[in-house]
Protein backbone atom coordinates (compact mmCIF):
# COMPACT_ATOMS: atom_id res chain seq x y z
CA UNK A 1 10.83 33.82 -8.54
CA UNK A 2 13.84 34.04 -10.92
CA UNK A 3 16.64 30.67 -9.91
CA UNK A 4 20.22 31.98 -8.67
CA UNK A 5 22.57 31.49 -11.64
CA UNK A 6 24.26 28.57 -12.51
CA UNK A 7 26.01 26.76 -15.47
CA UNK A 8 24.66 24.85 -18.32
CA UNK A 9 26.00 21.41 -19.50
CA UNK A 10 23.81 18.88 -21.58
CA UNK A 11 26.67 16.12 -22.06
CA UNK A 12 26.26 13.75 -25.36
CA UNK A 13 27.32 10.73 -23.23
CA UNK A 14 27.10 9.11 -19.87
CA UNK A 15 31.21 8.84 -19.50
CA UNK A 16 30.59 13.21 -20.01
CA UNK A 17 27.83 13.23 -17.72
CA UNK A 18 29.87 10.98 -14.84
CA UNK A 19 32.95 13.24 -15.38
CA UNK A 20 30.96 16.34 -14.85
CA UNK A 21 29.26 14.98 -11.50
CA UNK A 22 32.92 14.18 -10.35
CA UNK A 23 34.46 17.19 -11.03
CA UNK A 24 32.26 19.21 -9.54
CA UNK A 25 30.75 17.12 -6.87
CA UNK A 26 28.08 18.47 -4.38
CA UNK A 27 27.97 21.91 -6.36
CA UNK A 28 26.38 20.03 -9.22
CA UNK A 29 22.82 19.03 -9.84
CA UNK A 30 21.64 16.58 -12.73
CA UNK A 31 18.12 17.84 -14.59
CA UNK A 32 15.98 14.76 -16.26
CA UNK A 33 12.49 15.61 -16.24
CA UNK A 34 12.67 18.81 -13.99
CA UNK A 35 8.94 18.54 -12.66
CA UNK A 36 10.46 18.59 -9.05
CA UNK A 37 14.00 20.23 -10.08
CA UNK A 38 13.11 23.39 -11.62
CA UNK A 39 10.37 24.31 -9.35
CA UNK A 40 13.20 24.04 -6.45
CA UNK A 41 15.60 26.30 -8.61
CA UNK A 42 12.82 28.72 -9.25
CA UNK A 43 12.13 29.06 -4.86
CA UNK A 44 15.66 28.85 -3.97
CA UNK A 45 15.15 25.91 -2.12
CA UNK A 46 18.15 24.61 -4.65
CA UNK A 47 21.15 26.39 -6.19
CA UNK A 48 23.78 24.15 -7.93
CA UNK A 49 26.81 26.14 -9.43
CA UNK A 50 26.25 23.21 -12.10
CA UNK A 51 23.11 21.76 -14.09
CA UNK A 52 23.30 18.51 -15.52
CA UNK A 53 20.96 18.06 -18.36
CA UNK A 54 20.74 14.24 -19.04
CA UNK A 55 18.34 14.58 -21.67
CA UNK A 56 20.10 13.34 -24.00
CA UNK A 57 21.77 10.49 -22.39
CA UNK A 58 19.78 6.99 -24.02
CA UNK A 59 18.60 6.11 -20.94
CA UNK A 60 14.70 5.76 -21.37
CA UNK A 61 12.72 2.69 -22.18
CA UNK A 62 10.73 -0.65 -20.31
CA UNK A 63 12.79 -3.75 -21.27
CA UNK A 64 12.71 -7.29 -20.12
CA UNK A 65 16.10 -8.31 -19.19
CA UNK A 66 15.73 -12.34 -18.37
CA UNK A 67 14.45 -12.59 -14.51
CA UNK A 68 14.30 -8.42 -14.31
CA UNK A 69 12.04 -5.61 -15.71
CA UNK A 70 14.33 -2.70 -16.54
CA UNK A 71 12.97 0.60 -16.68
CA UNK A 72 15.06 3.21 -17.85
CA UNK A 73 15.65 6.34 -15.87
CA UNK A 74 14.96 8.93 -17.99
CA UNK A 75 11.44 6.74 -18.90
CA UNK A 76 8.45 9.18 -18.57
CA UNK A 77 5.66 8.44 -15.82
CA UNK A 78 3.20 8.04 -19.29
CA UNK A 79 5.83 5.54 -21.07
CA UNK A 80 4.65 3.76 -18.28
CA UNK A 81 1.17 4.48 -18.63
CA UNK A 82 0.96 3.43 -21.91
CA UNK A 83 2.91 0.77 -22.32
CA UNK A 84 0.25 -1.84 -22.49
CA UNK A 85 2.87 -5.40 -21.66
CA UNK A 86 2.95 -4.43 -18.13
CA UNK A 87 -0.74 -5.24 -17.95
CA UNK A 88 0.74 -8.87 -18.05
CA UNK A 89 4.12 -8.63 -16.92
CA UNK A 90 3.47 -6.26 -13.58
CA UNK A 91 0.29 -4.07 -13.55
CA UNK A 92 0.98 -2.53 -11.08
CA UNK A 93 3.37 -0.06 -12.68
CA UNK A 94 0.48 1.08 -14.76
CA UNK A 95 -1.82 1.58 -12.19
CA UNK A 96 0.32 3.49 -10.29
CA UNK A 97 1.82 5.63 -12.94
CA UNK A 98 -1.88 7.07 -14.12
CA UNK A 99 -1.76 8.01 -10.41
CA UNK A 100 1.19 10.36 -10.73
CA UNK A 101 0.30 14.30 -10.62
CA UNK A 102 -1.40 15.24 -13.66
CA UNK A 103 -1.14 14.78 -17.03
CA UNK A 104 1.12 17.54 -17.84
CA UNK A 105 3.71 16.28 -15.45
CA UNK A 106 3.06 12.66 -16.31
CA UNK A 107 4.40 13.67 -19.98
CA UNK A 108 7.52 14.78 -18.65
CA UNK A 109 8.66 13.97 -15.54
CA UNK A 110 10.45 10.70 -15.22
CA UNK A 111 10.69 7.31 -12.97
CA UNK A 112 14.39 7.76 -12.46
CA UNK A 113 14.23 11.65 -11.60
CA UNK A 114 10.91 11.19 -8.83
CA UNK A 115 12.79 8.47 -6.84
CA UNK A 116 16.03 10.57 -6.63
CA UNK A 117 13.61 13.29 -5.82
CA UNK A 118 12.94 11.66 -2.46
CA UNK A 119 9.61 12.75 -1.82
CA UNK A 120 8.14 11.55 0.95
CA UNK A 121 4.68 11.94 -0.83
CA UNK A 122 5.78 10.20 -3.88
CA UNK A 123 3.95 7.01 -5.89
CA UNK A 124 7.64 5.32 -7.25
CA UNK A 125 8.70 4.81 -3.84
CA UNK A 126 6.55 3.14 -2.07
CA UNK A 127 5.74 0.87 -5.56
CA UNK A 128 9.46 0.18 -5.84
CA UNK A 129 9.62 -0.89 -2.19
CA UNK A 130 6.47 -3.15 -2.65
CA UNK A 131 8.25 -4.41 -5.39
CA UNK A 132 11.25 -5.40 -4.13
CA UNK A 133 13.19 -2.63 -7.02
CA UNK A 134 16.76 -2.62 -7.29
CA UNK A 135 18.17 1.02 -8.83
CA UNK A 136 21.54 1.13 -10.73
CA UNK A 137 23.41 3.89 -10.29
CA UNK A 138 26.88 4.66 -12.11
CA UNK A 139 29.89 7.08 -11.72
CA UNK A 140 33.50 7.16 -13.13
CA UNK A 141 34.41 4.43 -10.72
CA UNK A 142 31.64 1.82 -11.54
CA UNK A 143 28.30 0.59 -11.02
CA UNK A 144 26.28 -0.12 -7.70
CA UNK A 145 23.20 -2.07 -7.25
CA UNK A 146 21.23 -0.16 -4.24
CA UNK A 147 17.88 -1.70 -3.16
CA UNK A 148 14.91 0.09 -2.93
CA UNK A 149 14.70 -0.40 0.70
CA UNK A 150 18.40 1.33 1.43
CA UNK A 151 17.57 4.19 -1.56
CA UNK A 152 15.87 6.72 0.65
CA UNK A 153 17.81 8.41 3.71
CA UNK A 154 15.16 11.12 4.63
CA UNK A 155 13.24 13.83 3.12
CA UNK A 156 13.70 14.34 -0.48
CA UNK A 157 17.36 12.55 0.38
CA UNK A 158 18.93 9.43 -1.10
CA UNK A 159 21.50 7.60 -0.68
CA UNK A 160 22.90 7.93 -4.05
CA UNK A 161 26.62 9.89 -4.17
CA UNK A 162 27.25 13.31 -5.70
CA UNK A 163 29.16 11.92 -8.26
CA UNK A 164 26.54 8.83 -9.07
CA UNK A 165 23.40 8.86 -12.04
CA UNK A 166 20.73 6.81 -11.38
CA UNK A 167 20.13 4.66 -15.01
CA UNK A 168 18.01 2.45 -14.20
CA UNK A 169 15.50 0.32 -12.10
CA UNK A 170 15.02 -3.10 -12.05
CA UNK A 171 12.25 -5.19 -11.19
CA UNK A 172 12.31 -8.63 -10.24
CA UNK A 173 9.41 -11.07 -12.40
CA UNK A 174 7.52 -14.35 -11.06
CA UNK A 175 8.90 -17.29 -12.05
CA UNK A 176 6.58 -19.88 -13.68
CA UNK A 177 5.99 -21.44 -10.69
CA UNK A 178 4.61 -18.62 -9.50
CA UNK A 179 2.26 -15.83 -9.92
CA UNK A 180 1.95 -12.40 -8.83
CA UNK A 181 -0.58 -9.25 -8.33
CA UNK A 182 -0.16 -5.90 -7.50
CA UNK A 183 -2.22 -3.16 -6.57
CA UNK A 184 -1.73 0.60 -6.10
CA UNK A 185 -4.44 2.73 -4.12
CA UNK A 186 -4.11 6.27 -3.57
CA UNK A 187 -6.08 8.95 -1.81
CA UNK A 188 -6.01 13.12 -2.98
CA UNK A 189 -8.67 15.55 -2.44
CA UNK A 190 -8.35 16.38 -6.02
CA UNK A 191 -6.34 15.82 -9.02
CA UNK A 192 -2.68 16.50 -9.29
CA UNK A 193 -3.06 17.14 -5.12
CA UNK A 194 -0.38 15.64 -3.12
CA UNK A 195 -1.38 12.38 -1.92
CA UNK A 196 -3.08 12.13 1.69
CA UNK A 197 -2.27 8.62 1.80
CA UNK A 198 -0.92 5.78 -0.81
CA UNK A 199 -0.28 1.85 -0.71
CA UNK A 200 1.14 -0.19 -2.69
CA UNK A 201 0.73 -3.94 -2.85
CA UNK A 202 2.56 -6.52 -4.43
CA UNK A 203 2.28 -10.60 -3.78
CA UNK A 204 3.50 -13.73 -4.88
CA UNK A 205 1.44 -16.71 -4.99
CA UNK A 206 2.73 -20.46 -4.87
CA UNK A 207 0.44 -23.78 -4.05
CA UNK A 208 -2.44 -21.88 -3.41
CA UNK A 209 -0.19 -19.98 -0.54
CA UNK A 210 1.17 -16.24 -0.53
CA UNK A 211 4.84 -16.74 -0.99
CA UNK A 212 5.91 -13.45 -0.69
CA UNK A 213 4.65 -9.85 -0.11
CA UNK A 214 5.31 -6.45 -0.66
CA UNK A 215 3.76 -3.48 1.08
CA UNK A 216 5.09 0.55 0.78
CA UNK A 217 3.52 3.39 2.01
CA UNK A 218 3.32 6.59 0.66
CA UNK A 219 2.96 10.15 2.72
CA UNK A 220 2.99 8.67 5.66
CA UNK A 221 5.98 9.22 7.08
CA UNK A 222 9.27 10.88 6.59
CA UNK A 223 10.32 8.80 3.70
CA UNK A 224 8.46 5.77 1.56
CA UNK A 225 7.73 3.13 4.25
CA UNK A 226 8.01 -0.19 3.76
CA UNK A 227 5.74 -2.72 5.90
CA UNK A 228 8.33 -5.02 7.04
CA UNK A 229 6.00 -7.03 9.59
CA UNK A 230 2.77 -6.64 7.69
CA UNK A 231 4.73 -8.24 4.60
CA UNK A 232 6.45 -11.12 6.86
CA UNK A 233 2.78 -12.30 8.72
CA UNK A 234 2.30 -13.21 5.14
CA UNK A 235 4.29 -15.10 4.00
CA UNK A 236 3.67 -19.02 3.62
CA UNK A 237 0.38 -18.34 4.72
CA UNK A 238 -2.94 -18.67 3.18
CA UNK A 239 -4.75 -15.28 2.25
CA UNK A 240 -7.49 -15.66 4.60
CA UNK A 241 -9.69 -12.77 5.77
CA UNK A 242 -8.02 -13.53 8.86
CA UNK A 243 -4.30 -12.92 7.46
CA UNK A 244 -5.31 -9.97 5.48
CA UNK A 245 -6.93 -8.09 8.52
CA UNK A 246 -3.83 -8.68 10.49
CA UNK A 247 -1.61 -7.48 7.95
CA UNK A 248 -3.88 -4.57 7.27
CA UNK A 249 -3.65 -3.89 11.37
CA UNK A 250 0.53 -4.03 11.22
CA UNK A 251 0.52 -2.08 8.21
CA UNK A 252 -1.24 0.93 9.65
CA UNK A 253 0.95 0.41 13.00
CA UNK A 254 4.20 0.93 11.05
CA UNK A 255 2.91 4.26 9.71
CA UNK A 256 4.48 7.31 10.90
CA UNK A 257 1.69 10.17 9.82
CA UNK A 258 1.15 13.40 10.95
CA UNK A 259 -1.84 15.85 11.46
CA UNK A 260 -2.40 18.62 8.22
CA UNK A 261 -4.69 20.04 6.25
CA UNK A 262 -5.36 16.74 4.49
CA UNK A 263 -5.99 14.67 7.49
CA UNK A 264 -5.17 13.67 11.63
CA UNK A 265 -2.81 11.12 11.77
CA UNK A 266 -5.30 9.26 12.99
CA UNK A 267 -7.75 9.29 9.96
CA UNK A 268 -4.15 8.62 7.70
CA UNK A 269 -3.34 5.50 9.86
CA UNK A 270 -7.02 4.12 9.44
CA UNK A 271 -6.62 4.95 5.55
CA UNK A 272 -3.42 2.97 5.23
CA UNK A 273 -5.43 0.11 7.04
CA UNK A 274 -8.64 0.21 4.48
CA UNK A 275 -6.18 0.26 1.51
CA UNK A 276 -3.74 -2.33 2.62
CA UNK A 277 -7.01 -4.75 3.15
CA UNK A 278 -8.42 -3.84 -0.67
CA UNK A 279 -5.24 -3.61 -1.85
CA UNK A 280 -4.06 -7.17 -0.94
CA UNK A 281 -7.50 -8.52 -2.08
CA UNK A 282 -6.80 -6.86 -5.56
CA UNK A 283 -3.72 -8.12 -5.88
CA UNK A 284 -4.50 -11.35 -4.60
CA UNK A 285 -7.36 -11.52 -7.60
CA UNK A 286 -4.94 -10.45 -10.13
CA UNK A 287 -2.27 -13.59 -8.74
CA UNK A 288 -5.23 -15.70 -9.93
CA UNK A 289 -6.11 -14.06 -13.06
CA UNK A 290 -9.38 -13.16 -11.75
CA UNK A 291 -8.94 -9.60 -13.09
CA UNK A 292 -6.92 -7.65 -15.53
């Protein structure tokens, strides 16, 4: 199908970008990558009077900024990929962005543009949860910090403001007193499918205990879940079989699936259990340096 017709701006600056968004509001729609944008414009399911190209805007890049992990929101899914520090610095971003779709949407769709996307079935979320993510959005008026647990308000629906760009995402690091491990599992029937069912995993260790611990869901429910009372039986504890099964079991009770083509709610709910359990283990092994 052919998109409804709309204007064309591809501002030089983020001050042009913010004073587009506020004049026109709702009626405007900002473009990064446009692997989930133009696809909408193309079925209708979308029809701004106003496109946003941000393109432009220097907004891409992984950078360490003292205690946080920036990534850039106009950073491509195989920035990510590649970018070989995170192997040391927090794998799990890699692991989960060689996950994403396929390759031709890995080389240009970007981190920033799939969490505004909102997709219920979508890898950044429930990584971003896990990892405790803060996003940065900006308008004429300022910035404001959102956490990734307040970012989604339903289906492919944030709770970011018309007038607001998303530049960035930050991820806490481990201190040296501490170490951490993440893991991302996710299951498709094939390639580039939409996922049946993803976790993601994230701990930190301290004294031989888990400090802390990070657990989102993906496609399973109507937005990214996060695993509130899977993460907090946890924490302070030892990583036992004994703690892991249990926070597998809450895990799986705080999905929300439903029965399709790709599975009953029932199989999903079992996934998220198996994963959770091999995901913490994973996780837990990287925490030690037991694997890369």
């Amino acid at each position: 199908m052919v998109p409804a017709a709309f204007d064309y701006r591809a501002p030089a600056s983020l001050p042009e970008a913010l004073d587009l968004l506020r004049e026109h509001g709702e009626d405007a729609k900002v473009l990064a990558g446009g692997q989930s944008l133009i696809p909408l414009l193309k079925l209708r399911f979308a029809a701004p009077a106003l496109l946003v190209d941000i393109g432009r805007l220097p907004l891409a890049g992984v950078t360490v900024d003292g205690e946080w992990l920036r990534i850039g929101a106009r950073t491509r899914h195989v920035d990510v990929e590649r970018d070989e520090r995170l192997d040391r610095l927090c794998p799990i971003l890699r692991e989960a962005a060689a996950q994403i779709a396929d390759p031709l949407v890995r080389n240009r769709g970007t981190v920033g543009g799939s969490l505004c996307h909102a997709d219920p079935s979508g890898d950044w979320g429930a990584v971003m949860l896990a990892l405790g993510a803060e996003a940065i959005a900006v308008s004429a008026a300022g910035e404001r910090v959102v956490p990734a647990a307040e970012l989604f308000d339903g289906p492919f629906t944030t709770t970011l403001r018309p007038e607001e760009v998303l530049t960035a995402v930050r991820v806490p690091l481990a201190g040296p007193e501490r170490r951490a491990g993440g893991a991302y599992l996710k299951l498709e029937r094939r390639v580039g499918d939409f996922a049946t069912v993803g976790v993601a995993v994230q701990v930190r260790m301290a004294d031989g205990a888990i400090a802390a611990a990070g657990i989102g869901l993906t496609a399973v429910g109507p937005t990214n879940l996060r695993a509130v009372q899977a993460e907090r039986s946890l924490a302070g504890r030892e990583p036992t079989p004994e703690a892991i099964a249990e926070a597998a079991r809450l895990a799986a009770a705080a999905a929300e699936p439903h029965d399709d083509v790709r599975g009953s709610a029932e199989y999903k709910r079992d996934v998220v259990r198996v994963f959770v359990r091999r995901g913490l283990r994973r996780a837990l092994a990287r925490a030690r340096g037991e694997v890369a």
